[in-house]
Protein backbone atom coordinates (compact mmCIF):
# COMPACT_ATOMS: atom_id res chain seq x y z
CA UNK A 1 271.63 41.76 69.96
CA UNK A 2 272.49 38.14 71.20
CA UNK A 3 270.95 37.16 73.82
CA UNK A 4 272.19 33.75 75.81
CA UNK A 5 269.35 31.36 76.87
CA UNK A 6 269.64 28.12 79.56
CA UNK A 7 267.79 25.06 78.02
CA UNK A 8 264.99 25.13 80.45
CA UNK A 9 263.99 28.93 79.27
CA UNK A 10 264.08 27.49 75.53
CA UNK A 11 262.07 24.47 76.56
CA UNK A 12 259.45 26.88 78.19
CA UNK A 13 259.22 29.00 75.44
CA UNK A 14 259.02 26.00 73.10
CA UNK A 15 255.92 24.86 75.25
CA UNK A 16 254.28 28.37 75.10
CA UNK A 17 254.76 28.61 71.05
CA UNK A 18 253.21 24.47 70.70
CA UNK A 19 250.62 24.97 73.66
CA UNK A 20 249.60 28.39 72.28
CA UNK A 21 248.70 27.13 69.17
CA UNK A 22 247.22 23.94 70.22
CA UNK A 23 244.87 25.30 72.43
CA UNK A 24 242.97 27.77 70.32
CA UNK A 25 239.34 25.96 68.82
CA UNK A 26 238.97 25.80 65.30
CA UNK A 27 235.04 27.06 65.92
CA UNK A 28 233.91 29.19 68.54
CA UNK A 29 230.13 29.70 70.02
CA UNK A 30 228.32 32.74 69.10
CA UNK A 31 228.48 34.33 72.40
CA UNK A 32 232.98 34.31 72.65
CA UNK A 33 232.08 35.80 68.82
CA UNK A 34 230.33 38.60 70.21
CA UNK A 35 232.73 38.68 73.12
CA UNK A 36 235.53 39.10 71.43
CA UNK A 37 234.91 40.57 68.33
CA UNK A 38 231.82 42.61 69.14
CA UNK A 39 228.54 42.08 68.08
CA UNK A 40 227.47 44.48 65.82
CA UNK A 41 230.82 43.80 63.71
CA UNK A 42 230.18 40.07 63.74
CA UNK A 43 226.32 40.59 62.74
CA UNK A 44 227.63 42.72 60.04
CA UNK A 45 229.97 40.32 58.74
CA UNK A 46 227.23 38.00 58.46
CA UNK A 47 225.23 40.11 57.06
CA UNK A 48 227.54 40.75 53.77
CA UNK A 49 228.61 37.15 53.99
CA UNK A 50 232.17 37.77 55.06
CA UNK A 51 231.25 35.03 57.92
CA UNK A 52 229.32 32.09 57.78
CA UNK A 53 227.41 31.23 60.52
CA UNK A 54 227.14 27.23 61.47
CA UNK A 55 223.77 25.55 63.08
CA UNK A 56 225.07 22.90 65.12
CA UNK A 57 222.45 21.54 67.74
CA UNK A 58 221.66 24.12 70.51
CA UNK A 59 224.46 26.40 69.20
CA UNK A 60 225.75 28.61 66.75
CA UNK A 61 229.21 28.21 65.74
CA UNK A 62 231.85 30.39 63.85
CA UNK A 63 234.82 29.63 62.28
CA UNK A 64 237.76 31.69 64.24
CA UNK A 65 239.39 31.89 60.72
CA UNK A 66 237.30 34.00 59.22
CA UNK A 67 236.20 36.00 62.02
CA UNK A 68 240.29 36.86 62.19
CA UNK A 69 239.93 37.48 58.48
CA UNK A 70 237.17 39.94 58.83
CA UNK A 71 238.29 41.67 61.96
CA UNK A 72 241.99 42.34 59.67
CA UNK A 73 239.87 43.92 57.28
CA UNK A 74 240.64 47.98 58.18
CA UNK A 75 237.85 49.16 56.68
CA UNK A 76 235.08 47.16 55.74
CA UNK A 77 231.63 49.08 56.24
CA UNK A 78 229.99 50.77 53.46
CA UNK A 79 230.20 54.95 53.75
CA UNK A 80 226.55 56.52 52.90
């Protein structure tokens, strides 16, 4: 299916790929961690050492990365 685009609806969707991308923080405080990932996952991860955690001055920082990495994981709690 072709579908015909004017130059200013390729330029915006250029801008939303590039601006998409841009925006996103390598590291992100604990709290968006917990927000977004839940905390009790995140705590885990740290826990088996999936995630590091990283002591900056009056915050605790988390590479997005690897909380992506972990959260991809399907299943990756240990069944008693």
């Amino acid at each position: 299916m072709l579908v015909d685009l004017t130059k200013i609806q390729l330029h915006y969707l250029e801008f939303l790929v590039t601006n998409e991308v841009k925006n996103e923080p390598e590291y992100i405080n604990q709290e968006q961690a917990y927000r977004r990932f839940k905390r009790c996952n995140v705590d885990r991860w740290v826990k088996n050492g999936v995630v590091k955690r990283h002591l900056r001055p009056k915050n605790i920082e988390f590479n997005l990365n690897e909380l992506r990495k972990a959260a991809a994981n399907r299943q990756d709690y240990l069944i008693l």
